[in-house]
C-alpha atoms as a PDB file:
ATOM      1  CA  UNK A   1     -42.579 -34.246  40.025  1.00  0.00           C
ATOM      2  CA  UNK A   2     -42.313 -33.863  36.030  1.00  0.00           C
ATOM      3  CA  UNK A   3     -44.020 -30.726  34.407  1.00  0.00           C
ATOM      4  CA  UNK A   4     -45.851 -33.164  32.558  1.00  0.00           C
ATOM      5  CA  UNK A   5     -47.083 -35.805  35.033  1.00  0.00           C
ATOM      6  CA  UNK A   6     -48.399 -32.500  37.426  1.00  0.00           C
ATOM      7  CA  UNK A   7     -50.535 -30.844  35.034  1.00  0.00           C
ATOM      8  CA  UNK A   8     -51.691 -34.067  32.687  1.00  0.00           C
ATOM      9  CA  UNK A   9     -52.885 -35.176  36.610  1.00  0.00           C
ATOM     10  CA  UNK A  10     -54.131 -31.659  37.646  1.00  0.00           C
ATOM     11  CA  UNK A  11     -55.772 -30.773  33.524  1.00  0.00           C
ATOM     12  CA  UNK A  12     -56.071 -34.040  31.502  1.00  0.00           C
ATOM     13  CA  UNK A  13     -55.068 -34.346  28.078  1.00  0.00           C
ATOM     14  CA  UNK A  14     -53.836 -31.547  26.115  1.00  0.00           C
ATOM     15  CA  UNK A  15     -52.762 -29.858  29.535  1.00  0.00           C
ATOM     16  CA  UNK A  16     -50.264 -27.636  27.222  1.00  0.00           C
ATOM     17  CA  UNK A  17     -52.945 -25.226  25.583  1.00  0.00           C
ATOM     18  CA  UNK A  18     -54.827 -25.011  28.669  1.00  0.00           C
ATOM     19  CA  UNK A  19     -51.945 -23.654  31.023  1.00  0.00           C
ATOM     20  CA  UNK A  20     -49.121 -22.281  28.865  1.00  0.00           C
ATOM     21  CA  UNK A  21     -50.202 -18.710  28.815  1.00  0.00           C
ATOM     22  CA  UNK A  22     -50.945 -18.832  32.510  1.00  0.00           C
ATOM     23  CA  UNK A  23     -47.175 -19.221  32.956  1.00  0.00           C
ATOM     24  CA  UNK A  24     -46.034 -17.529  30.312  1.00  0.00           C
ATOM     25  CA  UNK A  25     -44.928 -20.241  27.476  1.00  0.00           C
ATOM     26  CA  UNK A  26     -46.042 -21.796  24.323  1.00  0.00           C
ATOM     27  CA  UNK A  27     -48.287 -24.602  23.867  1.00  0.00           C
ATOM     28  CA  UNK A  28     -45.483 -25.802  21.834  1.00  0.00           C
ATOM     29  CA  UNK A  29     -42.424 -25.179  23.606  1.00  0.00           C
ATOM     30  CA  UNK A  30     -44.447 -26.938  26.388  1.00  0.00           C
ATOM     31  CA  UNK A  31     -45.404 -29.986  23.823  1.00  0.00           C
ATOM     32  CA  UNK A  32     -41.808 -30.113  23.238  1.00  0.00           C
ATOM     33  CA  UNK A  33     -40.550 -30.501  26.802  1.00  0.00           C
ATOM     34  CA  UNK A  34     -42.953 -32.868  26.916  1.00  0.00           C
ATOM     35  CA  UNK A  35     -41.301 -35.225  24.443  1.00  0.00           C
ATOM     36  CA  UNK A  36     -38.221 -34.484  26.207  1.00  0.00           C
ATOM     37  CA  UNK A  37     -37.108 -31.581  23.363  1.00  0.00           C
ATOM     38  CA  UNK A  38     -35.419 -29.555  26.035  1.00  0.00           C
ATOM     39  CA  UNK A  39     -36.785 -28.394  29.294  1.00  0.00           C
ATOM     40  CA  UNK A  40     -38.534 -25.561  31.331  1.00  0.00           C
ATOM     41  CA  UNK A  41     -36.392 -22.750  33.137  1.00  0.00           C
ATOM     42  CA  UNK A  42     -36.479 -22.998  37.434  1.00  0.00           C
ATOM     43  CA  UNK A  43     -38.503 -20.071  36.413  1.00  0.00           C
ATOM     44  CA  UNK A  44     -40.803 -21.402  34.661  1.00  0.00           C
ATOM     45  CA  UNK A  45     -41.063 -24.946  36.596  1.00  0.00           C
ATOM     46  CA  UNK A  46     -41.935 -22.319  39.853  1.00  0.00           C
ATOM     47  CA  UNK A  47     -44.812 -20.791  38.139  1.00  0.00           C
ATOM     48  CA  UNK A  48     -46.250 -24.356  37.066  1.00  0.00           C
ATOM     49  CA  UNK A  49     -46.031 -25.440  40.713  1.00  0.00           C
ATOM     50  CA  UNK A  50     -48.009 -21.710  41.707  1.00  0.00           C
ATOM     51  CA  UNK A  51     -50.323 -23.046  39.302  1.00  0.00           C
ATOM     52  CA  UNK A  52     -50.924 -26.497  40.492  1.00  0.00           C
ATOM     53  CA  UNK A  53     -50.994 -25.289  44.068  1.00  0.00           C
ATOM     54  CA  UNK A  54     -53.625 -23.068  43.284  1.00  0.00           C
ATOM     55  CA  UNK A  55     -55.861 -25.094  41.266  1.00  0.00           C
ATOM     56  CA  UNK A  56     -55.362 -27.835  43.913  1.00  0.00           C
ATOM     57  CA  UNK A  57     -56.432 -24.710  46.360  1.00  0.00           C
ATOM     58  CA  UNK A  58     -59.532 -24.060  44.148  1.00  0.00           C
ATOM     59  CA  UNK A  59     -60.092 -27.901  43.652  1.00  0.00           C
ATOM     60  CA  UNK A  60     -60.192 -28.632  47.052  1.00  0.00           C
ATOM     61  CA  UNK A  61     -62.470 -25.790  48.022  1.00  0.00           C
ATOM     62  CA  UNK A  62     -64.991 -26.234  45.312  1.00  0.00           C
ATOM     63  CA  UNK A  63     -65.450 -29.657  47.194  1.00  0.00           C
ATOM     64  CA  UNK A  64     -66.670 -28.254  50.389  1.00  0.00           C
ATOM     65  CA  UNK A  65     -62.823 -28.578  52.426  1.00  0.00           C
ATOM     66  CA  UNK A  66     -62.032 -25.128  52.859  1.00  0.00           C
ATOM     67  CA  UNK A  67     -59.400 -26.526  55.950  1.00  0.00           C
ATOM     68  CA  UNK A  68     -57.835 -28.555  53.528  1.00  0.00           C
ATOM     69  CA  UNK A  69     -57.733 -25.404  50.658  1.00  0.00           C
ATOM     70  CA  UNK A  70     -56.279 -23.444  53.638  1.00  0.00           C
ATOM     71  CA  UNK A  71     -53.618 -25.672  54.257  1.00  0.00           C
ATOM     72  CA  UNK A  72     -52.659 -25.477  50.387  1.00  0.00           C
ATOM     73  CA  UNK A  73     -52.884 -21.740  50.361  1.00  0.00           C
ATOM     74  CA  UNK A  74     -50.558 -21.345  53.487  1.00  0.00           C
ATOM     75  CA  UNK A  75     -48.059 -23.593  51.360  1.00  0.00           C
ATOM     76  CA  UNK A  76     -48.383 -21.334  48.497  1.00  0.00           C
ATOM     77  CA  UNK A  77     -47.836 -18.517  50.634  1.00  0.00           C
ATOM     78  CA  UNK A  78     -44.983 -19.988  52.241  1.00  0.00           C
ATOM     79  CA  UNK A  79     -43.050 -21.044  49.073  1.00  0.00           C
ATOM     80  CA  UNK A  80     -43.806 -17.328  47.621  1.00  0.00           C
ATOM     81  CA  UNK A  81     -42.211 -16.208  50.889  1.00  0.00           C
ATOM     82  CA  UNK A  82     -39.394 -18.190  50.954  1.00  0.00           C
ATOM     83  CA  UNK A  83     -38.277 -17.755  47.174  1.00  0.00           C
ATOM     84  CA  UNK A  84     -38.866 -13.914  47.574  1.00  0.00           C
ATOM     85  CA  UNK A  85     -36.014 -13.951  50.832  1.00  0.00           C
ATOM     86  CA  UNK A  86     -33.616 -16.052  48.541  1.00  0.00           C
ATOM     87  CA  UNK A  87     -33.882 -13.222  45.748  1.00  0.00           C
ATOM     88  CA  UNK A  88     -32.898 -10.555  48.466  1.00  0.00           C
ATOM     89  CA  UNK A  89     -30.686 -12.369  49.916  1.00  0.00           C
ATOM     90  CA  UNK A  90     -28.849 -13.142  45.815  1.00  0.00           C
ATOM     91  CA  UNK A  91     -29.341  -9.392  45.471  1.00  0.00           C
ATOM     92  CA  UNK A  92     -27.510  -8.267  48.758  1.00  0.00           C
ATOM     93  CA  UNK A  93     -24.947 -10.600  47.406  1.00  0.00           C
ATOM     94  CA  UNK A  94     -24.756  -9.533  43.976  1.00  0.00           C
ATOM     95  CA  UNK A  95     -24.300  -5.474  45.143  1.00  0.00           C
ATOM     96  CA  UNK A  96     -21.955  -6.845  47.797  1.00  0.00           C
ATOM     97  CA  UNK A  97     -19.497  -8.084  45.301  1.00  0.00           C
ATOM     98  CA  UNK A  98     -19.736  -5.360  43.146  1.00  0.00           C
ATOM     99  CA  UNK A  99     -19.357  -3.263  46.037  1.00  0.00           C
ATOM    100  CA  UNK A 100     -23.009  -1.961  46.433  1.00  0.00           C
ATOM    101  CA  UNK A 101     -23.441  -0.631  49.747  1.00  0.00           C
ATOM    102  CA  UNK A 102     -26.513  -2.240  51.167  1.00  0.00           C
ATOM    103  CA  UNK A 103     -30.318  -3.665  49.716  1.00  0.00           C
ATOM    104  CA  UNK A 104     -32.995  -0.962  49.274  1.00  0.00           C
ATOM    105  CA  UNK A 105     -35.319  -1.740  52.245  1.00  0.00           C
ATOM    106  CA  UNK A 106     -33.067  -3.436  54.635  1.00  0.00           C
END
């Protein structure tokens, strides 16, 4: 799902100025992906979907379905999870190939 199409769904018109410091951009640059001027970082694309889950989370809640905000909140979790193992795992494999002995906390 596009940047645009998520939030313009999740916060209406003029989504830009009402997320982009929460991850960390420009109302601009984001206006500019928009139009199709370039477009976000993986980075930046993983902190809109935080975003959206969590506002969906809050959404959801704030509608008397706490199950259903649970259920979103475990999926946050588990995406935080699983992105935070594939950056160990990159690491390990960075210091292996420049012959690093092992990952701090392993």
């Amino acid at each position: 799902m596009s940047l645009n199409y998520r939030h313009l769904l999740i916060h209406g018109d003029r989504w830009e100025g009402k997320i982009a410091d929460r991850i960390g951009e420009n109302p601009r640059t984001l206006s500019r992906w928009r139009v199709g001027e370039g477009k976000p970082s993986a980075r930046t694309m993983s902190w809109a979907r935080e975003l959206a889950l969590r506002t969906a989370a809050d959404v959801v809640a704030a509608a008397g379905e706490q199950d259903l905000a649970d259920g979103v909140l475990d999926r946050h979790r588990a995406i935080r999870h699983r992105a935070a193992e594939q950056g160990k795992a990159a690491f390990a494999a960075a210091m292996a190939a420049r012959g690093g002995a092992s990952v701090p906390g392993r």
